[in-house]
Protein backbone atom coordinates (compact mmCIF):
# COMPACT_ATOMS: atom_id res chain seq x y z
CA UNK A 1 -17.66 -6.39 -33.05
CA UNK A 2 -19.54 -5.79 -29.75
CA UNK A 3 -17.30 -3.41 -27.57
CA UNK A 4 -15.89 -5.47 -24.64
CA UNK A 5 -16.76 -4.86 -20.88
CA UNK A 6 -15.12 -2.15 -18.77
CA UNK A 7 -11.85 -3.69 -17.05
CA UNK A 8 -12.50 -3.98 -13.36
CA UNK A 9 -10.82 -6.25 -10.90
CA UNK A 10 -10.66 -5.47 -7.46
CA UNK A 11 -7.43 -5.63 -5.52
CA UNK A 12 -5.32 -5.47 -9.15
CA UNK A 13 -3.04 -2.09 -10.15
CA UNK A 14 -4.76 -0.28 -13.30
CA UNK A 15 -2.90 1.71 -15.54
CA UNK A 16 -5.30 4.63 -17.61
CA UNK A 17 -5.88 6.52 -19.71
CA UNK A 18 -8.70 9.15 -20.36
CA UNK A 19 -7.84 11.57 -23.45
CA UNK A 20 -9.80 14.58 -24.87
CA UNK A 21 -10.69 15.61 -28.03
CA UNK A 22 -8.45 16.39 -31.01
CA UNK A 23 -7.18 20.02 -30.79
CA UNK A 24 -8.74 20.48 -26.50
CA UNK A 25 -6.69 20.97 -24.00
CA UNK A 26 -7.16 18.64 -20.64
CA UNK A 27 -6.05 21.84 -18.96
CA UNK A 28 -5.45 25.55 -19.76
CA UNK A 29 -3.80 26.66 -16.29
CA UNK A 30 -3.07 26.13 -13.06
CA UNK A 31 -6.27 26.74 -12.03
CA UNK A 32 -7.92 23.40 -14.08
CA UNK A 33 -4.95 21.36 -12.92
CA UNK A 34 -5.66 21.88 -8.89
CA UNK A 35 -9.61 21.77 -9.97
CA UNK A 36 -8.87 18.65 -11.86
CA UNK A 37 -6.97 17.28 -8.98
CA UNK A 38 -9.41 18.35 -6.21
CA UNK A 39 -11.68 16.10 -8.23
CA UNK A 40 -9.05 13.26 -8.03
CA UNK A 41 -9.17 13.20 -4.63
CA UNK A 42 -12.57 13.31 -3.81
CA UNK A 43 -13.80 10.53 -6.30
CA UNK A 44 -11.15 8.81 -4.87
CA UNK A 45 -12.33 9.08 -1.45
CA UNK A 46 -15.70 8.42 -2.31
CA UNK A 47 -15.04 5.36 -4.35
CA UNK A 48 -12.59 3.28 -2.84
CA UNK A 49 -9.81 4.05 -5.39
CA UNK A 50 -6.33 4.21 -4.39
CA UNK A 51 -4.44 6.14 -6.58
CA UNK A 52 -0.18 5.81 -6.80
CA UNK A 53 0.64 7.42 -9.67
CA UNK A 54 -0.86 9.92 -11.62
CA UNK A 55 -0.03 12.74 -14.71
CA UNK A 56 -2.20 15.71 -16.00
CA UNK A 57 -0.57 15.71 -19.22
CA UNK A 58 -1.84 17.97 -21.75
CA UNK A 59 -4.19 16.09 -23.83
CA UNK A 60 -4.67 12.97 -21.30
CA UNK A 61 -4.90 11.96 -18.18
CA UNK A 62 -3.28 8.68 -17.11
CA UNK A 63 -3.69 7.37 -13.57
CA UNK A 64 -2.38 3.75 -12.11
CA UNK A 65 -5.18 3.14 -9.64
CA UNK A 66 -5.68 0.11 -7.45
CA UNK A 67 -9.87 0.13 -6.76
CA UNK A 68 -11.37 -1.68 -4.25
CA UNK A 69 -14.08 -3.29 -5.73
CA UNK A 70 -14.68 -4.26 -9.58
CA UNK A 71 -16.71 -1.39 -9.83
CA UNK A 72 -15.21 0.94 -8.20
CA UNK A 73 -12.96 2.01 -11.18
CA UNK A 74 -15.70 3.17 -13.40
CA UNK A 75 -17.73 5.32 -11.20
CA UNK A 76 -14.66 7.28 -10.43
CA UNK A 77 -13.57 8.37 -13.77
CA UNK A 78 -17.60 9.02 -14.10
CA UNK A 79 -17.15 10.91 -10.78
CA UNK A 80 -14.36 12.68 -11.99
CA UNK A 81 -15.61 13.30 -15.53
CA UNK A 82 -18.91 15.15 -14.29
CA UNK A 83 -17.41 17.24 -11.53
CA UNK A 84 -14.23 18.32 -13.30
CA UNK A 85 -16.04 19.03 -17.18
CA UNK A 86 -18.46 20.98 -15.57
CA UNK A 87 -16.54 23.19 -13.60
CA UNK A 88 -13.79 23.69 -16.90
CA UNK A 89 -16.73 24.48 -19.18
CA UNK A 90 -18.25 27.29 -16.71
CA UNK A 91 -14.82 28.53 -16.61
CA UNK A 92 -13.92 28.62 -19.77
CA UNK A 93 -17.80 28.93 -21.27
CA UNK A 94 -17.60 26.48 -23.34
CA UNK A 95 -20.27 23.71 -23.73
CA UNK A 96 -20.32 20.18 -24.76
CA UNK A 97 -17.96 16.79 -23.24
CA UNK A 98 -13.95 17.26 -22.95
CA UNK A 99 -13.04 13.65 -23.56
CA UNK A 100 -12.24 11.42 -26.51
CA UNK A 101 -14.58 8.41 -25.87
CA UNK A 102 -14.48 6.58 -22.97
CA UNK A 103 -11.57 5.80 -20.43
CA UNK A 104 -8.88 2.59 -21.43
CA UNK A 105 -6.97 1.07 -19.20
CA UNK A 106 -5.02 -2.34 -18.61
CA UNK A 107 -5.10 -4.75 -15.41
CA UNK A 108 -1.16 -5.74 -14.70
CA UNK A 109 0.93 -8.14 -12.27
CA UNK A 110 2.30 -5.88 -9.64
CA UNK A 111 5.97 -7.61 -9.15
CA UNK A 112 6.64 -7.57 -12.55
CA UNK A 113 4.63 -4.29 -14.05
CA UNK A 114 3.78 -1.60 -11.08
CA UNK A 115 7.07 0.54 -11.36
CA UNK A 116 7.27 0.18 -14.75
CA UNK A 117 4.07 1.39 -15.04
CA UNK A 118 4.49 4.24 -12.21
CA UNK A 119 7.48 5.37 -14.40
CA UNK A 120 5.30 5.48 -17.56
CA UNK A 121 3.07 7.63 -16.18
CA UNK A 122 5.16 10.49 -14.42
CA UNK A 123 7.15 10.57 -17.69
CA UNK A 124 4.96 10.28 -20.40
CA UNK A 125 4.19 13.68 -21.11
CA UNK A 126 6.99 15.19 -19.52
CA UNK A 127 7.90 18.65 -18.80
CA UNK A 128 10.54 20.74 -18.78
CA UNK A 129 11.85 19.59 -14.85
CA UNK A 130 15.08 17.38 -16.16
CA UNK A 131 16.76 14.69 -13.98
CA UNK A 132 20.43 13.96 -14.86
CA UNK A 133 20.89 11.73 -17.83
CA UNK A 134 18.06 13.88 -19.92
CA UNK A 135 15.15 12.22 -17.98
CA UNK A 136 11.79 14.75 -17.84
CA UNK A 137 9.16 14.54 -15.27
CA UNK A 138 6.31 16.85 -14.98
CA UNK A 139 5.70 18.93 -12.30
CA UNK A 140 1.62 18.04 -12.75
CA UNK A 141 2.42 14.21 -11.51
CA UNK A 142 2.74 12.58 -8.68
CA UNK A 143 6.83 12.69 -9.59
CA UNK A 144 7.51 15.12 -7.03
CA UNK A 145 5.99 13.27 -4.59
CA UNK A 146 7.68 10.07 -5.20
CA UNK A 147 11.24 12.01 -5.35
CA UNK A 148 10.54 13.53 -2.06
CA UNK A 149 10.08 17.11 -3.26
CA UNK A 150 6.73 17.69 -2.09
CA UNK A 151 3.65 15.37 -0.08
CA UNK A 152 0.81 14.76 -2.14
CA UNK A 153 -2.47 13.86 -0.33
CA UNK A 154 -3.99 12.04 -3.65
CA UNK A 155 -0.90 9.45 -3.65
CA UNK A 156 -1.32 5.97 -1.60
CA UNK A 157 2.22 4.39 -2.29
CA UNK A 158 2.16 1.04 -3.62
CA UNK A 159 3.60 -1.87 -1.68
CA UNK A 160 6.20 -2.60 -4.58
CA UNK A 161 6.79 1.62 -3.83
CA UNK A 162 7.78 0.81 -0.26
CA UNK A 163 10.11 -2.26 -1.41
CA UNK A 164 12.76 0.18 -2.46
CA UNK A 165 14.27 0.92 0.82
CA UNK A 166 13.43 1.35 4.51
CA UNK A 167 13.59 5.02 4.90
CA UNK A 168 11.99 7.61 2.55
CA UNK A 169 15.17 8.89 1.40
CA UNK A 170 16.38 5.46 0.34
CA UNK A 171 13.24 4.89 -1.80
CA UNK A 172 13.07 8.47 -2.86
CA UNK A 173 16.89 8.00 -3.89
CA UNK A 174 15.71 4.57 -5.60
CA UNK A 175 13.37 6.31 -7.55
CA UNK A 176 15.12 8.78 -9.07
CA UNK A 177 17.85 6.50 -10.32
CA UNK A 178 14.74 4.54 -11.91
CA UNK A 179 13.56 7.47 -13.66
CA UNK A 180 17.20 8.47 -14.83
CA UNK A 181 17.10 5.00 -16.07
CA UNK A 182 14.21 5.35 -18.20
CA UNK A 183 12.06 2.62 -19.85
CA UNK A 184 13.02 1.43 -23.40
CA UNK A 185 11.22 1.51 -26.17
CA UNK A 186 9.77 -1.98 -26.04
CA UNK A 187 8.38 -1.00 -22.65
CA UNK A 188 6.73 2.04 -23.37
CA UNK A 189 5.20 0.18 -26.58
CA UNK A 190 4.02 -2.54 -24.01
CA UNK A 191 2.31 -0.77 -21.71
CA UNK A 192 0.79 1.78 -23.81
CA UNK A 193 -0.84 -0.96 -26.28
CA UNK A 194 -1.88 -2.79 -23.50
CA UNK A 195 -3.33 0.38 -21.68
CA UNK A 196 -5.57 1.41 -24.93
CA UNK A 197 -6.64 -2.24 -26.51
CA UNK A 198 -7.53 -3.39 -22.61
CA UNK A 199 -5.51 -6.76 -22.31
CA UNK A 200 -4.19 -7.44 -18.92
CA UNK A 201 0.07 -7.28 -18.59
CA UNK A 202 0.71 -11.19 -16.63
CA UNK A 203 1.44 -14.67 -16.97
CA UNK A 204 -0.86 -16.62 -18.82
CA UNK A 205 -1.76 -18.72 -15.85
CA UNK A 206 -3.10 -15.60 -14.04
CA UNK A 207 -4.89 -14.45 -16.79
CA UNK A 208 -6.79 -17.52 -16.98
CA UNK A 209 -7.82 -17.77 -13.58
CA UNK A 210 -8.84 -14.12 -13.75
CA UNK A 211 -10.70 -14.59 -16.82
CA UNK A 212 -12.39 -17.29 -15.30
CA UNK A 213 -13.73 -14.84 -12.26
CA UNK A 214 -14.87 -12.03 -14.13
CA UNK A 215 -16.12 -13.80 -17.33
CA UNK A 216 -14.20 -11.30 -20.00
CA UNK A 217 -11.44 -11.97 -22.13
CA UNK A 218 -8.21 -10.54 -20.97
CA UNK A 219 -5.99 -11.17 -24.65
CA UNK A 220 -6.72 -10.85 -28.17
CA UNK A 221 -8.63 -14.27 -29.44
CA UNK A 222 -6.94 -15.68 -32.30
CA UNK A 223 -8.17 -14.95 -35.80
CA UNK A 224 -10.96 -16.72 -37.62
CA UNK A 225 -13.48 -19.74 -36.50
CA UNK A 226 -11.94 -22.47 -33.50
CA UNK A 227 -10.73 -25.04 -35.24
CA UNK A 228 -12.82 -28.52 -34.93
CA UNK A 229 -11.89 -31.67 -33.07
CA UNK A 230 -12.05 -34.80 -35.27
């Protein structure tokens, strides 16, 4: 089965993912994780790739990016990917790539999937910071950021972001009762199948149009030859 075309679409939120290899870590220490972000920011920059979540979990990074052009998605993970392997293989002298294949990701509807997906990827591979009701958050995400703990420069807040209240602490307040909330199961499942098979999260009437403008299926095709009209 020929592998499909890198997901694109300008102007759209992207939740991904870019893993390692089996038994690697994506970072050893502090030191990889402010490298790793340094190279966040500057692909971002370069690229046109605005970036309101983010986690340096510790086999995977997962990012929810909105990129200005279709393109613009790709060359920063490849921007990130050269700049950040290189410098964690001269510092750990070690030779050879860091990541598991290439990076997955999903296209999604903003009003009905951009906080879920911000709050799937500050808590999906949490650490030991707790939130009342057992909710983790790592400190490696842009978490603190969004709960008004500290101001990250890589973080653009989304427009859906800004919807929950008129004054930082109303949305910072907002946010941590979403995280003490949690996402269910079903959600998690959602999001994460969608995120590695690359099928877009909206209505089927989007989809279609959006298929239409960038010429690549955005769901799974139905099994087995189109049936014939009599």
């Amino acid at each position: 089965m020929a592998r499909l075309p890198r997901l694109g679409v300008a102007g759209w939120p992207h939740l991904l993912i870019q893993q390692v290899h089996d038994g690697q870590l994506l970072a050893r220490d502090d030191t990889d994780r402010q490298d790793l972000l340094d190279a966040l920011r500057e692909a971002a920059r370069q690229h046109g790739v605005a970036v309101h979540a983010y986690q340096i979990g510790t086999s995977a990074l997962v990012l929810l990016v909105t990129p200005e052009r279709a393109d613009s998605t790709s060359l920063f993970m490849q921007a990130v990917g050269r700049r950040y392997v290189a410098n964690h293989n001269r510092r750990h002298g070690r030779q050879g790539g860091l990541w598991s294949g290439r990076f997955r990701g999903t296209v999604l509807e903003p009003a009905r999937y951009l906080l879920d997906a911000m709050a799937f990827t500050e808590t999906r591979d949490a650490g030991p910071d707790a939130l009342p009701g057992g909710t983790v958050w790592s400190d490696w995400s842009s978490a603190p950021h969004h709960l008004g703990l500290r101001t990250d420069p890589l973080v653009t807040d989304a427009p859906g972001f800004w919807a929950l209240g008129n004054t930082p602490f109303e949305r910072q307040a907002a946010w941590r009762q979403r995280l003490q909330e949690g996402l269910g199961a079903s959600q998690r499942r959602e999001l994460a199948e969608a995120m590695h098979k690359g099928w877009a999260l909206m209505p089927p009437e989007q989809q279609r149009a959006m298929e239409a403008s960038i010429g690549r299926p955005l769901s799974p095709r139905p099994r087995g030859r189109p049936r014939k009209s009599i």
